[in-house]
Structures are given as structure tokens and as C-alpha cells.
C-alpha atoms as a PDB file:
ATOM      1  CA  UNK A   1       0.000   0.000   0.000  1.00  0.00           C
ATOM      2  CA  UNK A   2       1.305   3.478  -0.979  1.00  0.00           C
ATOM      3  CA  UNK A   3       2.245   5.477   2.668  1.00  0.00           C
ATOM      4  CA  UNK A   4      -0.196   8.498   3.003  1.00  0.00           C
ATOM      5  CA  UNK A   5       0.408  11.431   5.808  1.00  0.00           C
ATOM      6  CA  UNK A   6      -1.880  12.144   8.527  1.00  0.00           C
ATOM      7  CA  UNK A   7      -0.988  15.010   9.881  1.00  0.00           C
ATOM      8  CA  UNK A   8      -3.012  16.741  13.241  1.00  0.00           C
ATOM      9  CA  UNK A   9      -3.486  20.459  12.564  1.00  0.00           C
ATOM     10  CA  UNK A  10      -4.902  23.613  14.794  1.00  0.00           C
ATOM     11  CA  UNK A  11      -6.200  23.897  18.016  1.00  0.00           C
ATOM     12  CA  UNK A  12      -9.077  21.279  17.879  1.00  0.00           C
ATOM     13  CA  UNK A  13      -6.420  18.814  16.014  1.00  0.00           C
ATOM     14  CA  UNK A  14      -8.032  18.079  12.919  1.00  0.00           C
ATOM     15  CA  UNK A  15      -6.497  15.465  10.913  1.00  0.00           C
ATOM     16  CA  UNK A  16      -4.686  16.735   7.459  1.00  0.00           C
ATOM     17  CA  UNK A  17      -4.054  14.506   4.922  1.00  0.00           C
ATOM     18  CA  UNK A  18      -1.625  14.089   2.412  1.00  0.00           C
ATOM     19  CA  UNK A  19      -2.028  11.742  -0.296  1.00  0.00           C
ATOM     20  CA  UNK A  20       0.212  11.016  -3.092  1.00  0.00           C
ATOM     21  CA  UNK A  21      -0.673   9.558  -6.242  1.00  0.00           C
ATOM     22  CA  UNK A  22       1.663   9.141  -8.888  1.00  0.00           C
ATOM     23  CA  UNK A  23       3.276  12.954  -9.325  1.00  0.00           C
ATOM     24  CA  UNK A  24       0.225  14.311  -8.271  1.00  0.00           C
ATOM     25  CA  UNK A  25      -0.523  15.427  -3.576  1.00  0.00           C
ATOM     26  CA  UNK A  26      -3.632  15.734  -2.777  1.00  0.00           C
ATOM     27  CA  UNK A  27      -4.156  17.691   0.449  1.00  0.00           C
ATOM     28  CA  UNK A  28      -7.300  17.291   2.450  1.00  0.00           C
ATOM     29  CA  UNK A  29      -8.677  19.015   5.119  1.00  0.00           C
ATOM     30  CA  UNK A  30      -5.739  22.103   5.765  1.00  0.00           C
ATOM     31  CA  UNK A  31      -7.256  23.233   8.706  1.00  0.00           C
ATOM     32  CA  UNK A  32      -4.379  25.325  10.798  1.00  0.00           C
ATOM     33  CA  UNK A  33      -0.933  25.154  10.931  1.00  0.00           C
ATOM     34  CA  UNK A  34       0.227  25.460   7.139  1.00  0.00           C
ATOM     35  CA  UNK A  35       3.995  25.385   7.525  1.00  0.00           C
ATOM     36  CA  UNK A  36       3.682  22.005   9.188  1.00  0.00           C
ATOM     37  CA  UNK A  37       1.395  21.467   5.842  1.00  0.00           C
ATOM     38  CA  UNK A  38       3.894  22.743   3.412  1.00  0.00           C
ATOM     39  CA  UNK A  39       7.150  20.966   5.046  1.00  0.00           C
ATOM     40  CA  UNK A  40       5.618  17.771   4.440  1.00  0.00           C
ATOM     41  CA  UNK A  41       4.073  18.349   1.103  1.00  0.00           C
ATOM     42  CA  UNK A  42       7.772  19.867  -0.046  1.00  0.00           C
ATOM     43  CA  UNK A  43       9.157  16.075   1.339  1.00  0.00           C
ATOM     44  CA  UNK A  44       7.099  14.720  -1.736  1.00  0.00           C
ATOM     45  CA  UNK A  45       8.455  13.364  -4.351  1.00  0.00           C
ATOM     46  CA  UNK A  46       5.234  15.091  -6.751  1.00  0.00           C
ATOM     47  CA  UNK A  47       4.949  17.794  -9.242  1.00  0.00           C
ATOM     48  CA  UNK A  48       1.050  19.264  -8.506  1.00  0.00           C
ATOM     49  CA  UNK A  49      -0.571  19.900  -5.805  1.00  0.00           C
ATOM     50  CA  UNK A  50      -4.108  19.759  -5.510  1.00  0.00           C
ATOM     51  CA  UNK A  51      -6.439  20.421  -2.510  1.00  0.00           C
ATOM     52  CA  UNK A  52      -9.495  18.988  -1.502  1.00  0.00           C
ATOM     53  CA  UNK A  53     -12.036  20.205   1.113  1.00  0.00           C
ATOM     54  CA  UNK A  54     -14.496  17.553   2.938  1.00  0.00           C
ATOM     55  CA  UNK A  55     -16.919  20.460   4.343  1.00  0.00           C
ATOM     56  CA  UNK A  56     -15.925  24.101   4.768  1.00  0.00           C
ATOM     57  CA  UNK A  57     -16.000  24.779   8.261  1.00  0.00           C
ATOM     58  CA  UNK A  58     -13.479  27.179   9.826  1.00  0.00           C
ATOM     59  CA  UNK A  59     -11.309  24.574  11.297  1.00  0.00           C
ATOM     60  CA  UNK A  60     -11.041  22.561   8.159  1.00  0.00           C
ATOM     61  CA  UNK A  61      -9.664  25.174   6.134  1.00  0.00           C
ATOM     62  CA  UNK A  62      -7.820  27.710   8.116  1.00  0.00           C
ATOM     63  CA  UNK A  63      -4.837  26.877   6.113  1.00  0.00           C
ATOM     64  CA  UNK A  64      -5.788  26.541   2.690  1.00  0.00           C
ATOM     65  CA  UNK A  65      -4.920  30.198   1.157  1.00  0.00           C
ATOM     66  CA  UNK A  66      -1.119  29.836   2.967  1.00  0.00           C
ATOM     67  CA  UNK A  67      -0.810  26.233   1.192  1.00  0.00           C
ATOM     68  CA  UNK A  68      -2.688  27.062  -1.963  1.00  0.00           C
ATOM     69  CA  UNK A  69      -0.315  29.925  -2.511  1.00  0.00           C
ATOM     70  CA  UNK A  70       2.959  28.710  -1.547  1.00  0.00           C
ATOM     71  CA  UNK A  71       2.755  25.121  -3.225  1.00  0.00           C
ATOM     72  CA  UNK A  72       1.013  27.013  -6.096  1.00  0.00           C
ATOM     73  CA  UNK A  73      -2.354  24.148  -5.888  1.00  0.00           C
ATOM     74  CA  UNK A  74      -3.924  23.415  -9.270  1.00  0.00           C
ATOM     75  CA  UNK A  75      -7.220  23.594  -7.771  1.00  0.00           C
ATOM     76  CA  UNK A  76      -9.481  23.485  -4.312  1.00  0.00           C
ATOM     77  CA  UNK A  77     -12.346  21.014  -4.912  1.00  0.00           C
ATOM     78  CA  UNK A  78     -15.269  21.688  -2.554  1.00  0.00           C
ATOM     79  CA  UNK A  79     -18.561  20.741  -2.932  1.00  0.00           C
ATOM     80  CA  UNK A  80     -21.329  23.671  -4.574  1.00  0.00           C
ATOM     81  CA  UNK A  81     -23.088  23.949  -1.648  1.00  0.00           C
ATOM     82  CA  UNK A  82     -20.427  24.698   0.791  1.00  0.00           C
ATOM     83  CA  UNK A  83     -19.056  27.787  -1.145  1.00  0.00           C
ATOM     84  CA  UNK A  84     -21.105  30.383   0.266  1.00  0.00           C
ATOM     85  CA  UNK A  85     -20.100  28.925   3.728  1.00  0.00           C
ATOM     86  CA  UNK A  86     -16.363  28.575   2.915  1.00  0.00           C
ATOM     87  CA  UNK A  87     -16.453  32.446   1.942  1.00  0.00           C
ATOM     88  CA  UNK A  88     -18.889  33.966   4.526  1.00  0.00           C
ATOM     89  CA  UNK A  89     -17.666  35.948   7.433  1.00  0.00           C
ATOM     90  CA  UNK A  90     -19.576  34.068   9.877  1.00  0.00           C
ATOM     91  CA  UNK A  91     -17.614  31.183   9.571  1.00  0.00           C
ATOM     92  CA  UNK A  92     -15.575  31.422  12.267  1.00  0.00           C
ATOM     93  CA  UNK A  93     -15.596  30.441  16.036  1.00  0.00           C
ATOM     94  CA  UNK A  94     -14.472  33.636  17.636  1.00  0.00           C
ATOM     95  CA  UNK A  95     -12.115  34.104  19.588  1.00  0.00           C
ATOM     96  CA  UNK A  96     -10.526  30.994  18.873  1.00  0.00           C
ATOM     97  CA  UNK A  97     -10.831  30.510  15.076  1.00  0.00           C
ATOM     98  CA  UNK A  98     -11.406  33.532  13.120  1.00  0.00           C
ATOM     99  CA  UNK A  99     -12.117  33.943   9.354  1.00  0.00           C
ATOM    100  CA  UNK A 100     -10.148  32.088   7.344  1.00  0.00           C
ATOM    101  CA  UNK A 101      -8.253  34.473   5.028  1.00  0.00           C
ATOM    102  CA  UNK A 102      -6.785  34.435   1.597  1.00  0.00           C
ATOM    103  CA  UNK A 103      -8.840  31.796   0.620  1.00  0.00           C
ATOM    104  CA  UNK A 104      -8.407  31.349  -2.948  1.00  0.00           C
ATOM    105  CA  UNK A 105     -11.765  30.394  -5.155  1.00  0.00           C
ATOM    106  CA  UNK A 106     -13.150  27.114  -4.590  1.00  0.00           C
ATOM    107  CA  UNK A 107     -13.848  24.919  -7.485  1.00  0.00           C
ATOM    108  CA  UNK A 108     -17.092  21.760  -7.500  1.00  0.00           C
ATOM    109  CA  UNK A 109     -15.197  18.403  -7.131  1.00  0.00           C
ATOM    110  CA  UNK A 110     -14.094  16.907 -10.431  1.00  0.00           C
ATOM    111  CA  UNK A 111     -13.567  13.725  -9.719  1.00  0.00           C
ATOM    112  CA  UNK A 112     -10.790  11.212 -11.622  1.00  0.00           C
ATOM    113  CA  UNK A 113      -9.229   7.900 -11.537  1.00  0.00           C
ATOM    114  CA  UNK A 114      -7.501   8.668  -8.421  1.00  0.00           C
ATOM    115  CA  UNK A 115     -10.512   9.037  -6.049  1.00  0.00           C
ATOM    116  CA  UNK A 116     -14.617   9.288  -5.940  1.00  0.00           C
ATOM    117  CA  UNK A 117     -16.489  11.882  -4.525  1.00  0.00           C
ATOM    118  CA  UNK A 118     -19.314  10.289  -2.119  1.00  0.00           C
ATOM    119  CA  UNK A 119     -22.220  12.947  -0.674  1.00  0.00           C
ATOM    120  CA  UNK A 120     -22.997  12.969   2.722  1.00  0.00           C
ATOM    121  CA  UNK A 121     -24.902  16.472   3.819  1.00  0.00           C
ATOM    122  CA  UNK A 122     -26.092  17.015   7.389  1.00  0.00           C
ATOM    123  CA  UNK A 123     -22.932  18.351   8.954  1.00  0.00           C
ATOM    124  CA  UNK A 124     -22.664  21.029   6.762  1.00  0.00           C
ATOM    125  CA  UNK A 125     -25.186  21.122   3.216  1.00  0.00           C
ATOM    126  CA  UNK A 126     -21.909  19.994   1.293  1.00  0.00           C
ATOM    127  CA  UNK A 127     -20.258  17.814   3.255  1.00  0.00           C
ATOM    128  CA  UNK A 128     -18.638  14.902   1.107  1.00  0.00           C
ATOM    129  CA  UNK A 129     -16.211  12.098   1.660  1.00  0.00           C
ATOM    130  CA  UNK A 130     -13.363  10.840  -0.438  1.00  0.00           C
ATOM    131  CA  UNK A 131     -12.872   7.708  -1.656  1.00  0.00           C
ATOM    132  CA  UNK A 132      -9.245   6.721  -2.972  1.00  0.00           C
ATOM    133  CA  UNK A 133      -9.711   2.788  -4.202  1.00  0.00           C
ATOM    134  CA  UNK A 134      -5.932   2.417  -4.539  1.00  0.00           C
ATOM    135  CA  UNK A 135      -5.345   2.119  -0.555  1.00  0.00           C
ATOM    136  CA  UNK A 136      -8.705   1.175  -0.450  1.00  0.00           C
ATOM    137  CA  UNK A 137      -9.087   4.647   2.205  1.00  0.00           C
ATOM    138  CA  UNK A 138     -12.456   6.777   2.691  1.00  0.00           C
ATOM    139  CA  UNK A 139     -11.390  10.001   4.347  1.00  0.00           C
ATOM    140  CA  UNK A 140     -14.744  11.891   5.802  1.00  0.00           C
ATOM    141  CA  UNK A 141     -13.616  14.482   7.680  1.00  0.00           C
ATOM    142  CA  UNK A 142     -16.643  15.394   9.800  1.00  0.00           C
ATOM    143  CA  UNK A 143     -19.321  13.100   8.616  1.00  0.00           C
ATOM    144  CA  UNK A 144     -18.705   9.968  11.155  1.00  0.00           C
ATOM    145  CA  UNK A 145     -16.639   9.095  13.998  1.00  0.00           C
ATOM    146  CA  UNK A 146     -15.689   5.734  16.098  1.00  0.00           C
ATOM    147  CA  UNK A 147     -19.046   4.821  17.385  1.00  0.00           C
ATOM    148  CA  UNK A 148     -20.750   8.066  16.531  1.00  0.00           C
ATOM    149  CA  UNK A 149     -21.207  10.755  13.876  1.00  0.00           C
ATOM    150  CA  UNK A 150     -20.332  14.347  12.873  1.00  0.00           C
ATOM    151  CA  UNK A 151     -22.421  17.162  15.039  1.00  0.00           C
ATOM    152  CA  UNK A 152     -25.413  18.941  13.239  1.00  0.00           C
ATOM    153  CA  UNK A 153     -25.770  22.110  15.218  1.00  0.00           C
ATOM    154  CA  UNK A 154     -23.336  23.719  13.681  1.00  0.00           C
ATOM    155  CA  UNK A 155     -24.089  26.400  10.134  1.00  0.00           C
ATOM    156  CA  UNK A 156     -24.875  23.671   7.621  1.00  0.00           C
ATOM    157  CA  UNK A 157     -25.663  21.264   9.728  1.00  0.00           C
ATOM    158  CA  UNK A 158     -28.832  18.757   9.400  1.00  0.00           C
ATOM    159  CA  UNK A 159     -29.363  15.983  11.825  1.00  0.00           C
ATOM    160  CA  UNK A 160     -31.906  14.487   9.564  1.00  0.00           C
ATOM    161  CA  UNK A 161     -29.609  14.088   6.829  1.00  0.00           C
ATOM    162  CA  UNK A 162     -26.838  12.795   8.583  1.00  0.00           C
ATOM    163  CA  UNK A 163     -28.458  10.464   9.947  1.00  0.00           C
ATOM    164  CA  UNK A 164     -30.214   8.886   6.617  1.00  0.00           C
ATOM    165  CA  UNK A 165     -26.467   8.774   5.272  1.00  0.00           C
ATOM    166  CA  UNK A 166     -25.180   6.638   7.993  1.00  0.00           C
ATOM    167  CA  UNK A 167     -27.824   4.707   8.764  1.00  0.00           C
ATOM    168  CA  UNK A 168     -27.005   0.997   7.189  1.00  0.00           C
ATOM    169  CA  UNK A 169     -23.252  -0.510   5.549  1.00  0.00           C
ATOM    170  CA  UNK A 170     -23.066  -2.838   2.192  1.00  0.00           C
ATOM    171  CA  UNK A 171     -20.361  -3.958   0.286  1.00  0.00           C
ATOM    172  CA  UNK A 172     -16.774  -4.450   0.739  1.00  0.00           C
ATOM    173  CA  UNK A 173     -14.284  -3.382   3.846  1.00  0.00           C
ATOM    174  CA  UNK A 174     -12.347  -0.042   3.245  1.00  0.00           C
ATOM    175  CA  UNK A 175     -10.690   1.716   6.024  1.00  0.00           C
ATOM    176  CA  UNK A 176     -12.015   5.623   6.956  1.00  0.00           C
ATOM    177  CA  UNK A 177     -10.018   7.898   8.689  1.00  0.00           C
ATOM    178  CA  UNK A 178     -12.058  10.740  10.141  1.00  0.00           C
ATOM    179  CA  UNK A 179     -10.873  13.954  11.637  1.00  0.00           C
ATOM    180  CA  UNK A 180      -9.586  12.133  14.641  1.00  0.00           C
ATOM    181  CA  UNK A 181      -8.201   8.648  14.565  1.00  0.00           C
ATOM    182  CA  UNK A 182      -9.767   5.566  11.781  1.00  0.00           C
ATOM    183  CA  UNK A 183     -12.037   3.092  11.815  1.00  0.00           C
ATOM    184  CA  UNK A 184     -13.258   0.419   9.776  1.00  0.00           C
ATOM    185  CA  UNK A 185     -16.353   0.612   7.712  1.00  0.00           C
ATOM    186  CA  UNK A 186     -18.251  -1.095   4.922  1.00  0.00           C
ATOM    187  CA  UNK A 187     -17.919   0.451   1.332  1.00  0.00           C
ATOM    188  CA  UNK A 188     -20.741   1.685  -0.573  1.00  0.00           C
ATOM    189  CA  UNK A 189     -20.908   2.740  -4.043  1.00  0.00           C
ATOM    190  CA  UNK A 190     -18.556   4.866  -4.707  1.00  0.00           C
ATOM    191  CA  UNK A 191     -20.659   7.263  -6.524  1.00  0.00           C
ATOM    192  CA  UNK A 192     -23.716   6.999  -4.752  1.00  0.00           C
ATOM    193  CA  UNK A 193     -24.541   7.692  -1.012  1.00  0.00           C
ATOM    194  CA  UNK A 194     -22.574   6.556   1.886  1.00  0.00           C
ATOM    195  CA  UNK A 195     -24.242   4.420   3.827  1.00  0.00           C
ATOM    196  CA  UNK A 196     -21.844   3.450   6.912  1.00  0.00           C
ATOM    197  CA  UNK A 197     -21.346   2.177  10.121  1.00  0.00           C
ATOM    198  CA  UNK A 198     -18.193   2.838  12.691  1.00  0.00           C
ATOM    199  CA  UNK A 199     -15.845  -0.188  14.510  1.00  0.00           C
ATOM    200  CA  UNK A 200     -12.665   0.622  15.792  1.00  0.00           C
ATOM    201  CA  UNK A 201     -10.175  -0.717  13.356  1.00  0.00           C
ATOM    202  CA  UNK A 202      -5.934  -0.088  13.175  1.00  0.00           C
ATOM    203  CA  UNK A 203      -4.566   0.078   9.839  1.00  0.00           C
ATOM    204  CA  UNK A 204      -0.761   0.884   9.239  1.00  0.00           C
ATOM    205  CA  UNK A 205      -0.070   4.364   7.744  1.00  0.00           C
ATOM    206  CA  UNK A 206       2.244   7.396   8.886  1.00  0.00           C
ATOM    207  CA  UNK A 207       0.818   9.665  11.497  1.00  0.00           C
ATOM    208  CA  UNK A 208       2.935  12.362  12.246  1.00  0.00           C
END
């Protein structure tokens, strides 16, 4: 299996990932602390850099205009309905996380033979995970946790929907790693909705 980076970021430790494949690093989730970020990306051995968003709250992309500009990203991929949220103002948690800033334009996912864009709103309206079959690895930022999933009271959120998206498992085993820790789940459709449940599950990778 090809080593990916987890990387904890910011004050609430969100997990950053950095995934090569083939000449191309694909940075998820750059919450906070973008020279940590950029250190690791510049220890890759690719020639592009592009960035992908799993929701656009504060604390998943505090980082993204310092990274975006200094590895010069072909593109941030973030889902339509989470652009007015990634831009606004009022996404912040003040005093502790306030606008993000620099933020370059976001871009709806175009998905490729590297990885598979799955839609799970209720944490935020666009909140998505990403599927990369290679590994096999589902990264879902805030969408579900060990046991439990993503909070709802939050801008964006719906319980309703979250719920309906995790509500049953099919398929396959693939590994997720949320914004804190992994566990195992069932793969669904890649291009359809994800339909999971959490057990704790260890997988080898590098976790900085």
C-alpha cells in the first residue's frame, strides 16, 4: 500500500491529509498550521498539488490560502453547496478561530481515476467524503466518527440528513479515517450515497 500522511493540525487537532498519487498530492482538510502542511508536502516526491475540502467549516480550512499559494495548488475542490459557507464571514468560532483568510476560489469536485467523490450532507449542506480505491481509504472528515457521527448544530448542519447517510453498511471493507483517529467501515458505491457504520479498526499508515 502506498504510505499516506496524517498530519493533526490547529487547536481542535483536525487530521490533514496528504495523499500522493503518482506525481500528483492531494491535500485534504488544511485546517491550521500550514507550515507544518507545506514541510511535508515539499518532502514529496510530486509535481502538482491539488487540494481537496471535505466540508468548509473554519477549522477545516484555516490553512488553505497559505498552502494554496505557496505550493502554487492546481485547484481546491469543494462541494457547490459549501461555497457560500467557505467564503462567509460568519464562519468562524471567535475568539478561537477567526475567518479564514486568503482563501483562494473554490472549485465543485471533479472527480478522476484517483478518487470518488461520495455525498454525505447534514454536517454542513456539502459535506462529502473521499474515496481513494488504490489504498482502499475513505477520508470523511466530519461526517462519522468511532461509534458516533459528525455534530449537526453547527451552520450547515442537518441531523436528519446525517443520519439517513449513515444509517445501514453494504459492500466491501475499506478503512475511513475521520478527523480524529480511523475506523473500519463497509464500502458503498462509490458514486452513490454513503451508507456506513463505525468499529474501531488499526490500519498501518504514517501519522505524524
Amino acid at each position: 500500500m502506498t504510505d499516506f500522511i496524517i498530519q493533526s493540525v490547529g487547536m481542535l487537532e483536525v487530521n490533514c491529509m496528504l495523499v500522493p498519487v503518482g506525481k500528483t498530492l492531494y491535500i485534504i482538510d488544511p485546517g491550521g498550521d500550514a507550515a507544518k502542511i507545506i514541510k511535508l508536502a515539499k518532502s514529496q516526491d510530486c509535481s502538482e498539488t491539488i487540494i481537496l475540502l471535505t466540508h468548509a467549516h473554519v477549522d477545516h480550512i484555516g490553512a488553505v490560502g497559505a498552502v494554496a499559494t505557496t505550493l502554487k495548488a492546481k485547484a481546491v475542490y469543494l462541494h457547490r453547496n459549501d461555497h457560500e459557507l467557505y467564503s462567509s464571514p460568519a464562519n468562524c468560532l471567535r475568539p478561537w478561530f477567526p475567518p479564514a483568510k486568503n482563501l483562494p476560489p473554490p472549485t465543485h469536485f471533479v472527480e478522476n481515476e484517483d478518487f470518488s467523490v461520495i455525498e454525505t450532507p447534514g454536517h454542513t449542506q456539502g459535506c462529502v467524503c473521499l474515496y481513494f480505491k488504490q489504498f482502499p481509504a475513505l477520508f470523511v472528515g466530519d461526517t462519522i466518527f468511532a461509534g458516533s457521527v459528525g455534530r449537526t448544530d453547527l451552520p450547515g448542519g442537518n441531523q436528519e440528513h446525517l443520519h439517513s447517510e449513515c444509517s445501514g453498511s453494504r459492500g466491501d471493507d475499506v478503512t475511513q479515517f475521520s478527523r480524529k483517529g480511523k475506523i473500519r467501515v463497509r464500502k458503498c458505491e462509490p458514486r452513490g450515497r454513503a451508507r456506513v457504520s463505525a468499529h474501531p479498526q488499526s490500519v498501518p499508515h504514517r501519522h505524524t
